[in-house]
Each structure stands twice: as structure tokens, then as C-alpha cells.
C-alpha atoms as a PDB file:
ATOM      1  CA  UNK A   1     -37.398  90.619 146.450  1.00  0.00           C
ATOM      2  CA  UNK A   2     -40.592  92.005 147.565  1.00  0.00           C
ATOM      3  CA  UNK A   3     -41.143  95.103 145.497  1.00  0.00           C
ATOM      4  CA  UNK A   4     -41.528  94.684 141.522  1.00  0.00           C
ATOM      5  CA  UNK A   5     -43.848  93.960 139.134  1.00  0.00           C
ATOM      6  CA  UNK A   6     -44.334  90.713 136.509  1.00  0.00           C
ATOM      7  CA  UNK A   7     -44.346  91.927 132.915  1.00  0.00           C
ATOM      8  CA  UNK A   8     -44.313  90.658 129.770  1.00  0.00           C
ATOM      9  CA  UNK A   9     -41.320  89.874 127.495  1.00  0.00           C
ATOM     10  CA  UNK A  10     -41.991  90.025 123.970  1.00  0.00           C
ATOM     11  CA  UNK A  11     -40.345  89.347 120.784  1.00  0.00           C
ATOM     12  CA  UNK A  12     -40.495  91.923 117.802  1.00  0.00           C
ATOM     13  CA  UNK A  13     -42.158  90.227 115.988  1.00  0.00           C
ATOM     14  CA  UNK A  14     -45.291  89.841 118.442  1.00  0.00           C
ATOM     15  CA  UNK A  15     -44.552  86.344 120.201  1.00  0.00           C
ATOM     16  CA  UNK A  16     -44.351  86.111 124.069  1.00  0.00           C
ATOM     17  CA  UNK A  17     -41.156  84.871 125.113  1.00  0.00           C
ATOM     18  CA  UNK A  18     -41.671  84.882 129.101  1.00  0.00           C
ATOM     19  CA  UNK A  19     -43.119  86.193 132.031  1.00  0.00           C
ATOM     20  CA  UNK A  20     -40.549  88.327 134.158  1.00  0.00           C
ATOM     21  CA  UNK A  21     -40.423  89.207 137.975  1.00  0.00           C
ATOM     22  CA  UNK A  22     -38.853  93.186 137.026  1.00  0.00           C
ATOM     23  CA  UNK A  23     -37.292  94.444 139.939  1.00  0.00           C
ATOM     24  CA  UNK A  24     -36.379  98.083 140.105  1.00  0.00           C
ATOM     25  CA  UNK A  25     -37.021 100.699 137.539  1.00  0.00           C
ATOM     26  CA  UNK A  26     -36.077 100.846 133.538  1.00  0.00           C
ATOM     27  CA  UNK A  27     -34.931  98.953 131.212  1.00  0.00           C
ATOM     28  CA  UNK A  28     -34.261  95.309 130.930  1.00  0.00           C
ATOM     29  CA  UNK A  29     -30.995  94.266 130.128  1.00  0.00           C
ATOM     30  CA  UNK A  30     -30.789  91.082 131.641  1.00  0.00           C
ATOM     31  CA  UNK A  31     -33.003  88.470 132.683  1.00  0.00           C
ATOM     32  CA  UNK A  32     -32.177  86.019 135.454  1.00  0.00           C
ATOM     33  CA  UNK A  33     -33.225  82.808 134.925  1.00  0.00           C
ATOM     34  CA  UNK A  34     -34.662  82.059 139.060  1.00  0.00           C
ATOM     35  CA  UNK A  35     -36.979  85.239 138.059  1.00  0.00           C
ATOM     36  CA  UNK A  36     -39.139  83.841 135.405  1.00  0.00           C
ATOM     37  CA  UNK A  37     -42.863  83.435 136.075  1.00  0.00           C
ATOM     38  CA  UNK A  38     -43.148  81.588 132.865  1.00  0.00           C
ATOM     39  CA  UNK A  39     -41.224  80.385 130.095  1.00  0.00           C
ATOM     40  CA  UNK A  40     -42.265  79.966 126.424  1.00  0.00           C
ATOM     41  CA  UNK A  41     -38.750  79.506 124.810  1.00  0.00           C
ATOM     42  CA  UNK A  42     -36.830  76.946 127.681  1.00  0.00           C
ATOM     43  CA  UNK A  43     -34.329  79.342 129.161  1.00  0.00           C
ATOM     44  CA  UNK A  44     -34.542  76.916 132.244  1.00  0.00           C
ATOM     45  CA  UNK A  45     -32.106  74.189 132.008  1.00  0.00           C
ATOM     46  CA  UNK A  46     -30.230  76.089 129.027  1.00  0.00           C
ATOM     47  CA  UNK A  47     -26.041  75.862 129.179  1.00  0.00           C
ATOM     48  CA  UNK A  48     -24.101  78.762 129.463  1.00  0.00           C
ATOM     49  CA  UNK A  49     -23.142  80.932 126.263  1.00  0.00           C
ATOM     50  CA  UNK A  50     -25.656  79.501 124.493  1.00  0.00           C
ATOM     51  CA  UNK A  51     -27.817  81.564 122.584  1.00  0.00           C
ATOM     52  CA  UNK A  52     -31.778  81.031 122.589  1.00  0.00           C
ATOM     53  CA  UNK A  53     -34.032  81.747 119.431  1.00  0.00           C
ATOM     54  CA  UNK A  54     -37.273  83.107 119.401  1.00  0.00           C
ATOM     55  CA  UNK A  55     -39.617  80.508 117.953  1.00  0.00           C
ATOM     56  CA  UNK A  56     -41.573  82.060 115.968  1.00  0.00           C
ATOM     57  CA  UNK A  57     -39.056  84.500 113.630  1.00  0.00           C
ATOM     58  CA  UNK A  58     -36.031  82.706 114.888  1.00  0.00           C
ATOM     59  CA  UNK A  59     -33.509  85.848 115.784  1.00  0.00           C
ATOM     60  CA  UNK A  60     -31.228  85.601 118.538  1.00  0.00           C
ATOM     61  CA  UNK A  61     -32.824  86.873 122.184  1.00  0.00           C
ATOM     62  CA  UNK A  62     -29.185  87.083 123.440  1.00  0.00           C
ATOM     63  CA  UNK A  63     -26.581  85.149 125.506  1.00  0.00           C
ATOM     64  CA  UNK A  64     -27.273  83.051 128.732  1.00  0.00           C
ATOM     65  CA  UNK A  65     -24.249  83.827 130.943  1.00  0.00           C
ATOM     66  CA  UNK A  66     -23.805  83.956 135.021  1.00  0.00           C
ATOM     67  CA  UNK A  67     -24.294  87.506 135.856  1.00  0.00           C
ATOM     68  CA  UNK A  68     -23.363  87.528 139.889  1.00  0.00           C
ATOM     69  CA  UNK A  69     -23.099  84.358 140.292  1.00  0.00           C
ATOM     70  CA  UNK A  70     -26.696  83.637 139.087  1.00  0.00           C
ATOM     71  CA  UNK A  71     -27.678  82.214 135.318  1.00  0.00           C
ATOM     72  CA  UNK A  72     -28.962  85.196 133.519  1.00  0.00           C
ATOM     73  CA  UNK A  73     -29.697  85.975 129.749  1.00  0.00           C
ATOM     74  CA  UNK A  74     -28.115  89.606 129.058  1.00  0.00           C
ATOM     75  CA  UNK A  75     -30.555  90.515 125.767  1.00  0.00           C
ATOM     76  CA  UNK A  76     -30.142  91.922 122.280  1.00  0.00           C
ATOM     77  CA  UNK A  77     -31.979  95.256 122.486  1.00  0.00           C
ATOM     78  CA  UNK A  78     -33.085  94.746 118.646  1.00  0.00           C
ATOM     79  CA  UNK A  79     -34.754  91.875 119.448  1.00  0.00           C
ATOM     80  CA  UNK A  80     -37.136  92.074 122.252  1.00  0.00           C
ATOM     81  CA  UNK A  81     -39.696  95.309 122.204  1.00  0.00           C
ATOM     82  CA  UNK A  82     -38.842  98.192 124.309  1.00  0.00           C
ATOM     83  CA  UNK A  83     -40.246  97.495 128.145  1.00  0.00           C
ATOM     84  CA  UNK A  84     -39.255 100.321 130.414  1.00  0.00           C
ATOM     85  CA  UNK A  85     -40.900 100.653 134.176  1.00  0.00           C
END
């Protein structure tokens, strides 16, 4: 990928979750897991359907699942604030 930009996840409730490599334009739906710049929560080396918590208020950030053929986490709207590009 050579054309993107490296945003911010965050939580509702103010924490930052990760740094993303965003590819494309609006909204994020999923993450993949090779993309991250940075992560605060330890997607990386996290099994499949298991379901990460934010660390600070402790809801659910969504489902880590392989999304073609990569590890991705496919996000709870509710939970993250709303990033579009």
C-alpha cells in the first residue's frame, strides 16, 4: 500500500487504542492486524474470535477474525469514536 494516511484509533471514552495505516476513504470497519503502527491494547498475537477490551472503560472494541485471509478486528461502531477520511 502506498497511498493512505496513519490515524488515530480512539476509544469513547478518550483512551488511544492504536495507531492505524487507513487505506482508502471512510469509515473504519475493520482493522487488520499487519496495519498497525502501534498498539496500546495487544491486538498482535491475539487468537481468533476473541474479543479485546479497552483498558481504560473496559467495553468490547469488537471481534478479531480473518477477514481475506489476513487477522483483522471488524469493530463495534459504539465503541470507538467516529473516524471518517
Amino acid at each position: 500500500m502506498k497511498t493512505g494516511k496513519i490515524i488515530d484509533i480512539e476509544c469513547g471514552c478518550g483512551f488511544k487504542l492504536f495507531r492505524y495505516f487507513k487505506a482508502g476513504k471512510g469509515r473504519i470497519i475493520k482493522c487488520f492486524i499487519r496495519r498497525l503502527e502501534a498498539d496500546y491494547v495487544g491486538l498482535e498475537g491475539m487468537d481468533n474470535f476473541s474479543k479485546p477490551l479497552c483498558p481504560k472503560c473496559h467495553k468490547e472494541l469488537g471481534i478479531i477474525m480473518m477477514i481475506r485471509g489476513q487477522p483483522a478486528l471488524k469493530l463495534n461502531q459504539g465503541t470507538i469514536k467516529d473516524v471518517r477520511i
